[in-house]
C-alpha atoms as a PDB file:
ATOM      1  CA  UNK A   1      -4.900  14.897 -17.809  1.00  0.00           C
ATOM      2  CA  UNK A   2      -1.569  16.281 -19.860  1.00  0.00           C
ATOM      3  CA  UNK A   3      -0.821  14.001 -22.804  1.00  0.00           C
ATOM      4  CA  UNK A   4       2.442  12.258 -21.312  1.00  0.00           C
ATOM      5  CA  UNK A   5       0.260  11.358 -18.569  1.00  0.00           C
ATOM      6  CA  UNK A   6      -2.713   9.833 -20.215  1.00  0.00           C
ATOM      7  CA  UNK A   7      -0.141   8.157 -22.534  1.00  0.00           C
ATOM      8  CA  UNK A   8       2.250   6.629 -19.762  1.00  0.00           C
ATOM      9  CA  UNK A   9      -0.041   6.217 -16.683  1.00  0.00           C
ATOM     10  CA  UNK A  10      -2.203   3.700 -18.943  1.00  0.00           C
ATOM     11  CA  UNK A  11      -1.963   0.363 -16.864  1.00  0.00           C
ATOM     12  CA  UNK A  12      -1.055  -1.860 -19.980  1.00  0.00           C
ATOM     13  CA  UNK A  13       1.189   0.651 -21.735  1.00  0.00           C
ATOM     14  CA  UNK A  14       3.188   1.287 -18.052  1.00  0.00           C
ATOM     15  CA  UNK A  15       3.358  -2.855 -17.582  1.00  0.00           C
ATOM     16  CA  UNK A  16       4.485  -2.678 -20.903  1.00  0.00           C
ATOM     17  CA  UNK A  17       7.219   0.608 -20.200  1.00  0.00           C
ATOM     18  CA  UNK A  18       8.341  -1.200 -17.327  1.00  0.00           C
ATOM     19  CA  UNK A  19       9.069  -4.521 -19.001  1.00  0.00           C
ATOM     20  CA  UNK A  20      11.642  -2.922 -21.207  1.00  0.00           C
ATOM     21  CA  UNK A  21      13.352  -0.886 -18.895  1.00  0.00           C
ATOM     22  CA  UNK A  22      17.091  -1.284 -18.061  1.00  0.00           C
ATOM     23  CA  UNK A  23      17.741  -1.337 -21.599  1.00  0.00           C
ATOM     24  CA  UNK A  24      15.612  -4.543 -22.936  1.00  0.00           C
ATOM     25  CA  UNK A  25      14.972  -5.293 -26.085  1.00  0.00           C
ATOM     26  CA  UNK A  26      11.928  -7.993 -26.288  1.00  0.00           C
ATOM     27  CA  UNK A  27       9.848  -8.897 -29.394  1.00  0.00           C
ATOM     28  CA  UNK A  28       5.736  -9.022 -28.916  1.00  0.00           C
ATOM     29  CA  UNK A  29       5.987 -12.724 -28.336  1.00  0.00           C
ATOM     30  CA  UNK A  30       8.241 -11.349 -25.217  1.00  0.00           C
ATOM     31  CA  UNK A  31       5.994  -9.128 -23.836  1.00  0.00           C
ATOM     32  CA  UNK A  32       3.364 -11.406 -24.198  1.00  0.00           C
ATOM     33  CA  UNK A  33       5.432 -14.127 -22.422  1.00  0.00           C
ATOM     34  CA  UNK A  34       5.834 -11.059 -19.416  1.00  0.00           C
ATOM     35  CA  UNK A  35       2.429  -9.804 -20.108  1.00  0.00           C
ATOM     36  CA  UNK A  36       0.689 -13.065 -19.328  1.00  0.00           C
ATOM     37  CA  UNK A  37      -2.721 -11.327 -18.123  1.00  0.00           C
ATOM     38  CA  UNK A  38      -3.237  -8.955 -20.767  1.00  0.00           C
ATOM     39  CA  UNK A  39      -5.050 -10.262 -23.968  1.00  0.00           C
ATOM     40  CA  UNK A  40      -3.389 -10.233 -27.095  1.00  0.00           C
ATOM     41  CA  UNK A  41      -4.872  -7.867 -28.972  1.00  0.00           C
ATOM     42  CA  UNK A  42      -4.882  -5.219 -26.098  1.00  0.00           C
ATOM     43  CA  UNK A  43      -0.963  -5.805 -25.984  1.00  0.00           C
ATOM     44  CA  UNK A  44      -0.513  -5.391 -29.713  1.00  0.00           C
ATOM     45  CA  UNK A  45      -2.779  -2.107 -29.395  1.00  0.00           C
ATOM     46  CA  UNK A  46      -0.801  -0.545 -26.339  1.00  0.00           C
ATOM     47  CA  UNK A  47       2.439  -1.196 -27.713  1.00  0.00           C
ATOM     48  CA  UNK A  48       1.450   0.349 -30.995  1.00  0.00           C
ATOM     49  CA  UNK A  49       0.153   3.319 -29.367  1.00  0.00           C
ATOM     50  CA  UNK A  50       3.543   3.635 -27.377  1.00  0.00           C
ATOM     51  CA  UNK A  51       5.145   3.417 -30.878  1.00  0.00           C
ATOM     52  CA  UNK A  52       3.359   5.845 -32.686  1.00  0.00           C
ATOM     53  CA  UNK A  53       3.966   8.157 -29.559  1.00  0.00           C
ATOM     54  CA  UNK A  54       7.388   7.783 -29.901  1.00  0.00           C
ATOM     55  CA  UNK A  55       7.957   6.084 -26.851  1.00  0.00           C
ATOM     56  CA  UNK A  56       9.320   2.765 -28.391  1.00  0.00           C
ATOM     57  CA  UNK A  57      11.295   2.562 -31.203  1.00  0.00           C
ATOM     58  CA  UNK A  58      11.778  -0.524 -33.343  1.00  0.00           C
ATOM     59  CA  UNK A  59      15.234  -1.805 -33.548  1.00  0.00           C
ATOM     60  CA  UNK A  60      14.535  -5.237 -35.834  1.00  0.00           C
ATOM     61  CA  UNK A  61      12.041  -6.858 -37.863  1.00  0.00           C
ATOM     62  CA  UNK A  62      12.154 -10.153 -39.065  1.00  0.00           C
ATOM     63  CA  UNK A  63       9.668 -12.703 -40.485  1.00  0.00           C
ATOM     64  CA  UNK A  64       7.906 -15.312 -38.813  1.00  0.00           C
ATOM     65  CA  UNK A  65       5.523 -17.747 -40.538  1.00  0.00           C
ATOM     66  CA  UNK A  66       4.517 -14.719 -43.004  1.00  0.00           C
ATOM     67  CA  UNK A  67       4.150 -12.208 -39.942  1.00  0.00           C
ATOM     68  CA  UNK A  68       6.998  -9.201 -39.729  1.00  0.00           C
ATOM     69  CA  UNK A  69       7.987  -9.664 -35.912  1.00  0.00           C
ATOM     70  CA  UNK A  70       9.145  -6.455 -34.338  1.00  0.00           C
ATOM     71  CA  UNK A  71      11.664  -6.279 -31.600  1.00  0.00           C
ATOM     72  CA  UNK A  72      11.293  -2.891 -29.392  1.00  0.00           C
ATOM     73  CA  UNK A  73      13.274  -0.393 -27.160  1.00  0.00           C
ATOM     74  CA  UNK A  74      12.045   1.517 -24.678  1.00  0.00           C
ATOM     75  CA  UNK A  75      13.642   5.343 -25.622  1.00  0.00           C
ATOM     76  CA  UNK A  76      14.015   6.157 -21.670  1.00  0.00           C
ATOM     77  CA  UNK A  77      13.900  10.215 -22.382  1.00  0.00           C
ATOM     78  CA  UNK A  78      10.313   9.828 -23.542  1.00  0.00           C
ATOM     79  CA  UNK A  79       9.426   7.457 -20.888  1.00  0.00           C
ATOM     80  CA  UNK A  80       8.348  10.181 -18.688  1.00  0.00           C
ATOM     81  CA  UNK A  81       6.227  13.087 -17.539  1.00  0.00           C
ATOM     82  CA  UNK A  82       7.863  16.151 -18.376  1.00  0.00           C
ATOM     83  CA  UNK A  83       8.194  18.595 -15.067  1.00  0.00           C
ATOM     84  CA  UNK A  84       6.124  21.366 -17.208  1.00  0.00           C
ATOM     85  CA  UNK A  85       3.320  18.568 -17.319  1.00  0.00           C
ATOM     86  CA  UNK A  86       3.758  17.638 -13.908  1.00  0.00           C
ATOM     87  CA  UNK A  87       3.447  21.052 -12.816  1.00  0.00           C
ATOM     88  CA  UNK A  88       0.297  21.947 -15.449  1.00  0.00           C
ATOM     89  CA  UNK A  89      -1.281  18.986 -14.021  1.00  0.00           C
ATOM     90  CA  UNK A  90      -4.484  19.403 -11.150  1.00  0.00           C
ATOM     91  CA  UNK A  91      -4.623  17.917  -7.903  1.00  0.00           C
ATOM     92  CA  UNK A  92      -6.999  15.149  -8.907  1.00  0.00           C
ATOM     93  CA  UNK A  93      -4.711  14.652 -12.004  1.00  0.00           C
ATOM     94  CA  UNK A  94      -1.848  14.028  -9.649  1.00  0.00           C
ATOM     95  CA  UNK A  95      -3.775  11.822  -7.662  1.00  0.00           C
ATOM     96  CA  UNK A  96      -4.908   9.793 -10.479  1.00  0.00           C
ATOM     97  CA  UNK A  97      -1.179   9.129 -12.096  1.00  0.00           C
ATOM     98  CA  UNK A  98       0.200   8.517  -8.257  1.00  0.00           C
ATOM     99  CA  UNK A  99      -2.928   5.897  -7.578  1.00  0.00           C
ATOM    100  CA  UNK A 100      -1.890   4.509 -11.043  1.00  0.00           C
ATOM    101  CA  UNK A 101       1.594   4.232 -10.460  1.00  0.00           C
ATOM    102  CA  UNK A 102       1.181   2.772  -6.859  1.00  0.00           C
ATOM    103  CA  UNK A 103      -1.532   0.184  -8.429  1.00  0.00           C
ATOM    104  CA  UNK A 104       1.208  -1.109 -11.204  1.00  0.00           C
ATOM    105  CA  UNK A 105       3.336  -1.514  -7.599  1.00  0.00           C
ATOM    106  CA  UNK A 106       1.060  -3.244  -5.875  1.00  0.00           C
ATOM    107  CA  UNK A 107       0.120  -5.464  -8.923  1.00  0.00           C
ATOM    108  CA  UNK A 108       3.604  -6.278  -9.314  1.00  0.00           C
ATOM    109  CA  UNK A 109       4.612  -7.571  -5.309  1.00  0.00           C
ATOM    110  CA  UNK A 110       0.740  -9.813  -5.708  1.00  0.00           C
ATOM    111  CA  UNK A 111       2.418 -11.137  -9.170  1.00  0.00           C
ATOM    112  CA  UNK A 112       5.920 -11.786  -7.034  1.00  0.00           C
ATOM    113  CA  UNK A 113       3.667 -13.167  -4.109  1.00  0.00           C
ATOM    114  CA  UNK A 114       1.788 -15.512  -6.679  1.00  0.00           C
ATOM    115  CA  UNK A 115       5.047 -16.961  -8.270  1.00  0.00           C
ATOM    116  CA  UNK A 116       4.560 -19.505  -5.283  1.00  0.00           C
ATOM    117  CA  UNK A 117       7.455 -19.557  -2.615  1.00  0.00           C
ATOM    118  CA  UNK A 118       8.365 -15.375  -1.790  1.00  0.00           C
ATOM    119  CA  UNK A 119      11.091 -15.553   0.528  1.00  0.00           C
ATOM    120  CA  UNK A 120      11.962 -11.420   0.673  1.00  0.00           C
ATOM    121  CA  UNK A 121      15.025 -12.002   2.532  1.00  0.00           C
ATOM    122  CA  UNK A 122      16.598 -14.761   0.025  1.00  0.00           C
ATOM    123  CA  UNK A 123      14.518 -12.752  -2.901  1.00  0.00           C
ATOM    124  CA  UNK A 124      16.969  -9.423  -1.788  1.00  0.00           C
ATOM    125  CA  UNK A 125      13.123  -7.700  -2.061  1.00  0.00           C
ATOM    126  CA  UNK A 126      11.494  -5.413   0.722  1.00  0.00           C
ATOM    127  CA  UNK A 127       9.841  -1.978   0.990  1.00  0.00           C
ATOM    128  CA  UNK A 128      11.096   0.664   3.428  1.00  0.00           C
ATOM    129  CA  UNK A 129      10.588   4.184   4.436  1.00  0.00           C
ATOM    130  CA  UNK A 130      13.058   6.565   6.031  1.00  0.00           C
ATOM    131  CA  UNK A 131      12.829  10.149   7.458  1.00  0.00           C
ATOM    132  CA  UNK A 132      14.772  12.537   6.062  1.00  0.00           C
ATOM    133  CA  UNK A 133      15.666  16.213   7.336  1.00  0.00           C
ATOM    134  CA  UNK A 134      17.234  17.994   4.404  1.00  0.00           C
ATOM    135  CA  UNK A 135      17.293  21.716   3.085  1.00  0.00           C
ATOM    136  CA  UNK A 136      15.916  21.673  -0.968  1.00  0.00           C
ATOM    137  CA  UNK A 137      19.951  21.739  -1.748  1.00  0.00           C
ATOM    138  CA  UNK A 138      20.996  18.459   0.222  1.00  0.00           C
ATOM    139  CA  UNK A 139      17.849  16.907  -1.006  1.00  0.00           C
ATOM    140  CA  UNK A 140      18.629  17.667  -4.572  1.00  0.00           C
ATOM    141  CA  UNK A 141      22.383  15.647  -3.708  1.00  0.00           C
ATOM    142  CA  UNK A 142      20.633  12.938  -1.799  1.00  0.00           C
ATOM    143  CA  UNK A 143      18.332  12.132  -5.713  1.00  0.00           C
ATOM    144  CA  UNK A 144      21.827  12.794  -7.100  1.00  0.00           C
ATOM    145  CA  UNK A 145      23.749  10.010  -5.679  1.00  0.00           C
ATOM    146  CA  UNK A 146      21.165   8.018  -5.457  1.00  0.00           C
ATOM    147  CA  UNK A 147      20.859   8.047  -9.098  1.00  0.00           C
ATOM    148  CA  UNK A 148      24.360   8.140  -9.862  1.00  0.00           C
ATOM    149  CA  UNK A 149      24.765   4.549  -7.390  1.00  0.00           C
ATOM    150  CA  UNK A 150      22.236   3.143  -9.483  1.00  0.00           C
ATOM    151  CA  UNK A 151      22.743   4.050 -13.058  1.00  0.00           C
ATOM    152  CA  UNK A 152      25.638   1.616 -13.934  1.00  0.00           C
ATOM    153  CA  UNK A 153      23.260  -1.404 -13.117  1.00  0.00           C
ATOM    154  CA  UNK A 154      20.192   0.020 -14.825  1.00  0.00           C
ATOM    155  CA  UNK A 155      22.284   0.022 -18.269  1.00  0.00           C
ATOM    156  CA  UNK A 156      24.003  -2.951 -17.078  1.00  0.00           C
ATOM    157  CA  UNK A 157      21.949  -5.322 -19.047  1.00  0.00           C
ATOM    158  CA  UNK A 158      21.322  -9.413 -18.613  1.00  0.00           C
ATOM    159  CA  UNK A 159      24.310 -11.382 -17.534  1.00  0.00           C
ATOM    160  CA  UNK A 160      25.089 -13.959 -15.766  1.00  0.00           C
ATOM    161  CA  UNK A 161      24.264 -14.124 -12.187  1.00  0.00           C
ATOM    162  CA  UNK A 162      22.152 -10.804 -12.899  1.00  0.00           C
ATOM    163  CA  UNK A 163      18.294 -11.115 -11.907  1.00  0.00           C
ATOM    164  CA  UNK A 164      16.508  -8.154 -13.478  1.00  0.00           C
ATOM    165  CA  UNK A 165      14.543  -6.188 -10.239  1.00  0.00           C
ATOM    166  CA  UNK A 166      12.538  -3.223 -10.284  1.00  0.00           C
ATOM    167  CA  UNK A 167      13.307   0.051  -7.820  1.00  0.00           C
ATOM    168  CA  UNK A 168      11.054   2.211  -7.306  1.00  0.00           C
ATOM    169  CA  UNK A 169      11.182   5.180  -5.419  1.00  0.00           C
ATOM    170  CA  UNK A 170       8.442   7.807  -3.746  1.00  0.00           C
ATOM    171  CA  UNK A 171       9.690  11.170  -2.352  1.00  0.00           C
ATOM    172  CA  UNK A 172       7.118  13.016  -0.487  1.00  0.00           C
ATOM    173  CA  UNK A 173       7.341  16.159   1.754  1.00  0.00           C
ATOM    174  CA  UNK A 174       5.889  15.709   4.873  1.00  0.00           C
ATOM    175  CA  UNK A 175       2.291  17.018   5.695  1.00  0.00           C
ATOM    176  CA  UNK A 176       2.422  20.492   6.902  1.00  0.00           C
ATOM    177  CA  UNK A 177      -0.700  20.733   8.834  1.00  0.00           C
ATOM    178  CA  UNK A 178      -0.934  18.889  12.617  1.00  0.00           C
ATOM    179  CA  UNK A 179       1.109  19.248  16.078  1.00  0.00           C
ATOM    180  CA  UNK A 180       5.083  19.812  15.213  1.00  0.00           C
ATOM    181  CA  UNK A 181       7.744  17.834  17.277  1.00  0.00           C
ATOM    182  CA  UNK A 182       9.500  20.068  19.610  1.00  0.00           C
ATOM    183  CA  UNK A 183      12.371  21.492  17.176  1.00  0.00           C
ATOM    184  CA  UNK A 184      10.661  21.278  14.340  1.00  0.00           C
ATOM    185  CA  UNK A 185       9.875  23.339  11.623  1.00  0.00           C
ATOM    186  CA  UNK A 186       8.549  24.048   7.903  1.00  0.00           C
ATOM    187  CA  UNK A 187      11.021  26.565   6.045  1.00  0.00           C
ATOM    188  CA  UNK A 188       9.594  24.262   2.669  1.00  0.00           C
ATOM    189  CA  UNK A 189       9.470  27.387   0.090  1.00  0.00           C
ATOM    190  CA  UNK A 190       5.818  28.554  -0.824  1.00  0.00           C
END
């Protein structure tokens, strides 16, 4: 698998990724408070990886009972695969990262499910899928909006009222082979 991939698509180091995103800035006693499940030393190793890869940098140290305690950042423009990995990558590479990145989901709704009472409604939580018809050009305005609608509250940051969620979302062309609908066709470019 590409480096970006093997790096990222680790399940500790993602957890970790995750945990600082929308502009976080947590300690390791932090991550270990989020991180409840993942041994110590594991964490400490993960996180240093993600440093040394660039992919957090360290905005503060300070000193706590003789330790240096580092506070991290999540740099969001290494946080990802890059589209010349993603396209250099095999099929079974692809399904590896996509089975890793729909585990970390899964693992994350069982840890919401676990916190005792899940009430999606009241919770504002849910999962949905939606048809879409689109040529490649309304798609690309359809990812556009969607990203511009969400990017004030992704660098919004903790506040009042605010409860920190994760969105996630999967865009996937629809299988070409089987019966068409009446109507329908595949102009997807080759």
């Amino acid at each position: 698998m590409t480096t970006s991939a093997e790096l990222l698509l680790h399940p500790v180091r993602l957890r970790v990724v995750q945990a600082l995103l929308g502009g976080r800035e947590l300690t390791t006693t932090d991550l270990r408070a989020v991180l409840t499940d993942v041994p110590p030393a594991t964490l400490y190793r993960q996180v240093n990886t993600l440093v040394v890869a660039g992919v957090l940098e360290v905005t503060a140290e300070r000193r706590v009972r003789g330790a240096v305690e580092r506070t991290f950042r999540l740099r969001a423009e290494r946080a990802s695969v890059p589209e010349e990995e993603l396209a250099a990558m095999s099929v079974a590479e692809h399904r590896v990262a996509f089975t890793t990145f729909v585990a970390g989901l899964l693992a994350d709704f069982d840890r919401y499910l676990a916190e005792g009472d899940p009430d999606l409604a009241r919770d504002l939580a849910g999962y949905r899928m939606a048809g879409l018809y689109a040529t490649d050009a309304e798609l690309r305005q359809v990812i556009t909006t969607i990203q511009e609608a969400v990017r004030p509250y992704a660098q919004a940051g903790p506040g009042p009222g605010r409860t920190r969620r994760l969105l996630a979302t999967i865009l996937l062309p629809e299988p070409t082979s089987g019966p068409r609908i009446a109507g329908e066709t595949d102009e997807r470019p080759a």
